[in-house]
PDB file of N, CA and C in Angstrom:
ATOM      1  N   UNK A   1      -7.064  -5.818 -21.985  1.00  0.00           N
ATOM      2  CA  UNK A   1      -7.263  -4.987 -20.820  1.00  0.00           C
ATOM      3  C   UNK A   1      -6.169  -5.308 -19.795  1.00  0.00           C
ATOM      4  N   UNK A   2      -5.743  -4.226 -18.901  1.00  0.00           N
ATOM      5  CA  UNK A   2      -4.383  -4.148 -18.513  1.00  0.00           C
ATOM      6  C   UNK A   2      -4.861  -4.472 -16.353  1.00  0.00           C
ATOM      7  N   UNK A   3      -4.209  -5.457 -16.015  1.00  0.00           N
ATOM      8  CA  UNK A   3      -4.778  -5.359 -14.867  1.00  0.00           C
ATOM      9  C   UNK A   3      -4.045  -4.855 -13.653  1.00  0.00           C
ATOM     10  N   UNK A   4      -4.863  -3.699 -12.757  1.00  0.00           N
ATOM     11  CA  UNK A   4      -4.122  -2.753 -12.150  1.00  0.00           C
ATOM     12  C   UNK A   4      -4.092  -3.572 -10.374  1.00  0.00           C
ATOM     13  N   UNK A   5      -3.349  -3.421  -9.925  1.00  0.00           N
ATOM     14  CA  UNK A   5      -3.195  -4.050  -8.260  1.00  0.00           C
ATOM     15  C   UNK A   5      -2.280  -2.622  -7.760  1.00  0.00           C
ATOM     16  N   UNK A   6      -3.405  -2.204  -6.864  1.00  0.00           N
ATOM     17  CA  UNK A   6      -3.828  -0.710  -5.901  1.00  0.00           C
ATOM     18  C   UNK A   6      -3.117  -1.212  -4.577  1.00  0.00           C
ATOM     19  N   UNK A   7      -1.954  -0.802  -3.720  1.00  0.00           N
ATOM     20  CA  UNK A   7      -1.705  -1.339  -2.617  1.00  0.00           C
ATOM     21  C   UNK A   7      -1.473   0.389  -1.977  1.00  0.00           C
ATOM     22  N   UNK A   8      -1.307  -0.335  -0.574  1.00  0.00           N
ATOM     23  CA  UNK A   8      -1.382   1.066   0.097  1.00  0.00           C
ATOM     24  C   UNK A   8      -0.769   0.141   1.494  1.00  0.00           C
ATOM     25  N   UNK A   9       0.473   0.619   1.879  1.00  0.00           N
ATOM     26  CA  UNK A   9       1.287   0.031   3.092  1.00  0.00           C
ATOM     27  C   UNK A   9       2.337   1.131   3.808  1.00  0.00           C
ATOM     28  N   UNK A  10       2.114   0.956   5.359  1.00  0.00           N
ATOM     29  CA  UNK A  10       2.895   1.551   6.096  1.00  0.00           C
ATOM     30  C   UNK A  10       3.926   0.909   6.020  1.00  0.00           C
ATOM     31  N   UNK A  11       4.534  -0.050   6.404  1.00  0.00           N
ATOM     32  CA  UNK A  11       5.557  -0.688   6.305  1.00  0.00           C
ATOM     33  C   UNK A  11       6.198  -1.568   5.801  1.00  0.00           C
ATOM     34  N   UNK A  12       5.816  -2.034   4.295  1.00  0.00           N
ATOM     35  CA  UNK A  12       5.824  -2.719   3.235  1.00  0.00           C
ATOM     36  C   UNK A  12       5.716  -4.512   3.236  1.00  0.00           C
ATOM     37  N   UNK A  13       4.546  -4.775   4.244  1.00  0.00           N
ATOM     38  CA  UNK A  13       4.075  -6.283   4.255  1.00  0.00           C
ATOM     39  C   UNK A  13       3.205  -6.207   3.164  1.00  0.00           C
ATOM     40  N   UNK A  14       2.679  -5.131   2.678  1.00  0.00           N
ATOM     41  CA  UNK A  14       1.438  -4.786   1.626  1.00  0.00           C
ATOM     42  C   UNK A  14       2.244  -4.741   0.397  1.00  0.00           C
ATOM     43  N   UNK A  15       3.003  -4.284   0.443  1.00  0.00           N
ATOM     44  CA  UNK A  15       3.491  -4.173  -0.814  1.00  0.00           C
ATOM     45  C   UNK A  15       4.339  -5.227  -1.657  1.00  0.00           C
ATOM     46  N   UNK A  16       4.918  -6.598  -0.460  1.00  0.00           N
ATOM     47  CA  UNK A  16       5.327  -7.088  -1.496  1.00  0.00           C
ATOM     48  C   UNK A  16       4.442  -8.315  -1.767  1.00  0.00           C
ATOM     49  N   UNK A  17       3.752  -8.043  -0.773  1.00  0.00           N
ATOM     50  CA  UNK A  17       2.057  -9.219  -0.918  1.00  0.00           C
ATOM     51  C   UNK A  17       1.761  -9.036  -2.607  1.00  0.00           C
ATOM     52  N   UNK A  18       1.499  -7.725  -3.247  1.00  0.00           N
ATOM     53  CA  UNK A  18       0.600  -6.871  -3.960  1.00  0.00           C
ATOM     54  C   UNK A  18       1.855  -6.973  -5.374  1.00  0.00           C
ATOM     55  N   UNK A  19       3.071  -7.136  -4.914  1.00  0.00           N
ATOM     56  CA  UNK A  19       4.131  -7.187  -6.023  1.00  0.00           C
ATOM     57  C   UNK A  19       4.234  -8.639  -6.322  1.00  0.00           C
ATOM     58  N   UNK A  20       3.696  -9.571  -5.553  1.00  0.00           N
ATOM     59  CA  UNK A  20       3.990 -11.333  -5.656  1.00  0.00           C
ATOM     60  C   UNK A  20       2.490 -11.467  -6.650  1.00  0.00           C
ATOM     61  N   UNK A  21       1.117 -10.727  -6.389  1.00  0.00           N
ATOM     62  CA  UNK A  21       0.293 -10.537  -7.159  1.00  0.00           C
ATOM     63  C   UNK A  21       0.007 -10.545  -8.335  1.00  0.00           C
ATOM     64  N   UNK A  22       0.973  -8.748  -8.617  1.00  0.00           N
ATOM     65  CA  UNK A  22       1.153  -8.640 -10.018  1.00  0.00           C
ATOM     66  C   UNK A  22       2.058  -9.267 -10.486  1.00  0.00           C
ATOM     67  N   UNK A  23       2.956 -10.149 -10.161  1.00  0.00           N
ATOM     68  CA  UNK A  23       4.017 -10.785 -10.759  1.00  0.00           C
ATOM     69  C   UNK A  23       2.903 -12.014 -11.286  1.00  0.00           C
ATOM     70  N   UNK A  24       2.273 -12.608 -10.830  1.00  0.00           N
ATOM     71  CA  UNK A  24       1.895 -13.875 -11.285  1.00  0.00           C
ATOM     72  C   UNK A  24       0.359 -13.722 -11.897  1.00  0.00           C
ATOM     73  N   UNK A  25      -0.031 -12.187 -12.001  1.00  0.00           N
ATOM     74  CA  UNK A  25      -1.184 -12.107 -12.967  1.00  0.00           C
ATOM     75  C   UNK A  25      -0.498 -11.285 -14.250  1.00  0.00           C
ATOM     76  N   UNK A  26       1.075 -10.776 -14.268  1.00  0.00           N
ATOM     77  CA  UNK A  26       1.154 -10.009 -15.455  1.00  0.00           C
ATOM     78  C   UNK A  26       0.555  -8.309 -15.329  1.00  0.00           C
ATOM     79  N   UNK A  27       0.044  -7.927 -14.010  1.00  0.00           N
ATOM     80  CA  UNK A  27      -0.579  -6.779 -13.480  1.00  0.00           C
ATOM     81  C   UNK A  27       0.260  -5.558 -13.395  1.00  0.00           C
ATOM     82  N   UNK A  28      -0.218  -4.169 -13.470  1.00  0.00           N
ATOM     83  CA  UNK A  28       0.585  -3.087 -13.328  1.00  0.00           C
ATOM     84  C   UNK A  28       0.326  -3.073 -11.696  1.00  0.00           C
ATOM     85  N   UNK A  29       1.179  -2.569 -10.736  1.00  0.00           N
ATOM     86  CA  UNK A  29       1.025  -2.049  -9.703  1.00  0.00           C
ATOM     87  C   UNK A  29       1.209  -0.548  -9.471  1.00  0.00           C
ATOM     88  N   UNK A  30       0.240   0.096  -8.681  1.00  0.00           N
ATOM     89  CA  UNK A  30      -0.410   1.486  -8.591  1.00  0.00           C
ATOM     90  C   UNK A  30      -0.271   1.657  -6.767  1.00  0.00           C
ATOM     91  N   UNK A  31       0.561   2.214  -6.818  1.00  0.00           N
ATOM     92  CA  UNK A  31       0.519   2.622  -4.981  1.00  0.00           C
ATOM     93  C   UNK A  31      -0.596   3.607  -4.413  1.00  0.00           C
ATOM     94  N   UNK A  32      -0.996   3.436  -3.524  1.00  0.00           N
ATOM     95  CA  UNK A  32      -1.591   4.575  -2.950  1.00  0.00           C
ATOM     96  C   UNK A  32      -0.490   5.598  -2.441  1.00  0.00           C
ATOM     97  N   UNK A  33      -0.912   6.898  -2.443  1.00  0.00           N
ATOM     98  CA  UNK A  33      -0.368   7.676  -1.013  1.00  0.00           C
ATOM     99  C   UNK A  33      -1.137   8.799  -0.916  1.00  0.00           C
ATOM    100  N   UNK A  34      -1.293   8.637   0.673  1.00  0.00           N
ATOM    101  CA  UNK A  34      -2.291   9.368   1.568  1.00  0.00           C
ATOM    102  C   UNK A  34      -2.180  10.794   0.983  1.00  0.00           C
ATOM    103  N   UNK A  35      -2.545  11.610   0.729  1.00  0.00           N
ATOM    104  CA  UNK A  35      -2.157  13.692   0.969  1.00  0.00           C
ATOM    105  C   UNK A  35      -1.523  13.663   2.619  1.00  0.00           C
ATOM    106  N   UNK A  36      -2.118  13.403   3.788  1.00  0.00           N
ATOM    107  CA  UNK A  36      -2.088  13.686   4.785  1.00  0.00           C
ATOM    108  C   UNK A  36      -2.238  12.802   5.597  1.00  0.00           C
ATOM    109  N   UNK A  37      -1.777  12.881   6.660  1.00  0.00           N
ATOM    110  CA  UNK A  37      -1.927  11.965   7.579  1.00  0.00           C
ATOM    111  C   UNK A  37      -3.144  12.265   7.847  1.00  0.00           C
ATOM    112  N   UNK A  38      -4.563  11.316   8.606  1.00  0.00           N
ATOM    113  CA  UNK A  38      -5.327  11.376   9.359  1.00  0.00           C
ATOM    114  C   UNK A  38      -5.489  11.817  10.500  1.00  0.00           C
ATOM    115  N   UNK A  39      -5.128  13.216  10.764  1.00  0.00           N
ATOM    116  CA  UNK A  39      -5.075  13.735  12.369  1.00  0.00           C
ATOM    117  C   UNK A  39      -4.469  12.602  13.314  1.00  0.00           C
ATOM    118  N   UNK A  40      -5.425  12.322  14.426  1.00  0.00           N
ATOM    119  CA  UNK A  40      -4.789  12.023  15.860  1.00  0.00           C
ATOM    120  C   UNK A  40      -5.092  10.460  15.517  1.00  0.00           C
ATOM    121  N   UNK A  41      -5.770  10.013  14.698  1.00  0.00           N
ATOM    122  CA  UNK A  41      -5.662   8.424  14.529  1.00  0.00           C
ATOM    123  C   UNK A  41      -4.329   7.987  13.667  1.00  0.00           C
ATOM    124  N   UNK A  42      -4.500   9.003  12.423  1.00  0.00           N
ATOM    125  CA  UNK A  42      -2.713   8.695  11.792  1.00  0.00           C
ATOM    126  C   UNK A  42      -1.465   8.637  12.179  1.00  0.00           C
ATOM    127  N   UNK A  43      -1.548   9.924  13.415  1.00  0.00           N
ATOM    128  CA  UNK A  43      -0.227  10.065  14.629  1.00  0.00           C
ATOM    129  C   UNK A  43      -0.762   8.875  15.228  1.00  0.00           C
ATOM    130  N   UNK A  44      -1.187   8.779  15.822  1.00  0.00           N
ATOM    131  CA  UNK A  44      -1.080   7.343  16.848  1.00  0.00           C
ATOM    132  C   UNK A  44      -0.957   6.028  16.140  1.00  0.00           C
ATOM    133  N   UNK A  45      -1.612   5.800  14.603  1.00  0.00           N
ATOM    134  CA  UNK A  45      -1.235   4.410  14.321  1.00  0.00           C
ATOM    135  C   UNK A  45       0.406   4.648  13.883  1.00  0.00           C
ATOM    136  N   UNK A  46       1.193   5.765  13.507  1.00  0.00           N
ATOM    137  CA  UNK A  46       2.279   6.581  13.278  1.00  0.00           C
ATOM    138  C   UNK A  46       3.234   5.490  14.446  1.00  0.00           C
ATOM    139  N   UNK A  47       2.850   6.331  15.613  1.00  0.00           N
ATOM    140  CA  UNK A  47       3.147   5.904  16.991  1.00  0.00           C
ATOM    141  C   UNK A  47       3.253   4.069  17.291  1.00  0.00           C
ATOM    142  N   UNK A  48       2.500   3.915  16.961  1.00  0.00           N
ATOM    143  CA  UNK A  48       2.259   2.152  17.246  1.00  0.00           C
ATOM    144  C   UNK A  48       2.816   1.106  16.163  1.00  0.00           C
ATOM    145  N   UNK A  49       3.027   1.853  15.133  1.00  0.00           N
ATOM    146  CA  UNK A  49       3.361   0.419  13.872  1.00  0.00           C
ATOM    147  C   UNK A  49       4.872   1.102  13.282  1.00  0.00           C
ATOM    148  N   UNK A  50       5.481   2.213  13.666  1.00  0.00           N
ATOM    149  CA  UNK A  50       7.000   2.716  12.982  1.00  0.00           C
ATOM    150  C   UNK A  50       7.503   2.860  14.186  1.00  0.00           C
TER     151      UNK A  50
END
């Protein structure tokens, strides 16, 4: 059985957390991505973290 590590990052602290992961379990990595931003909470975390 093949083990999957799911990350999902705005600005890639998640992702290479999630790539140091699968490196040392042998894991596939599977990204998330959103369809859409979340209206007025997605613009504003948009706003605050890019």
């Amino acid at each position: 059985m093949k083990i999957r590590i799911a990350w999902f990052s705005r600005n890639g602290h998640t992702e290479r957390v999630a790539a140091t992961i699968a490196r040392l379990l042998d894991a596939e990595l599977v990204q998330i991505v959103p369809l859409r931003e979340s209206g007025m909470t997605g613009a504003l975390l948009k706003t605050l973290f890019l």
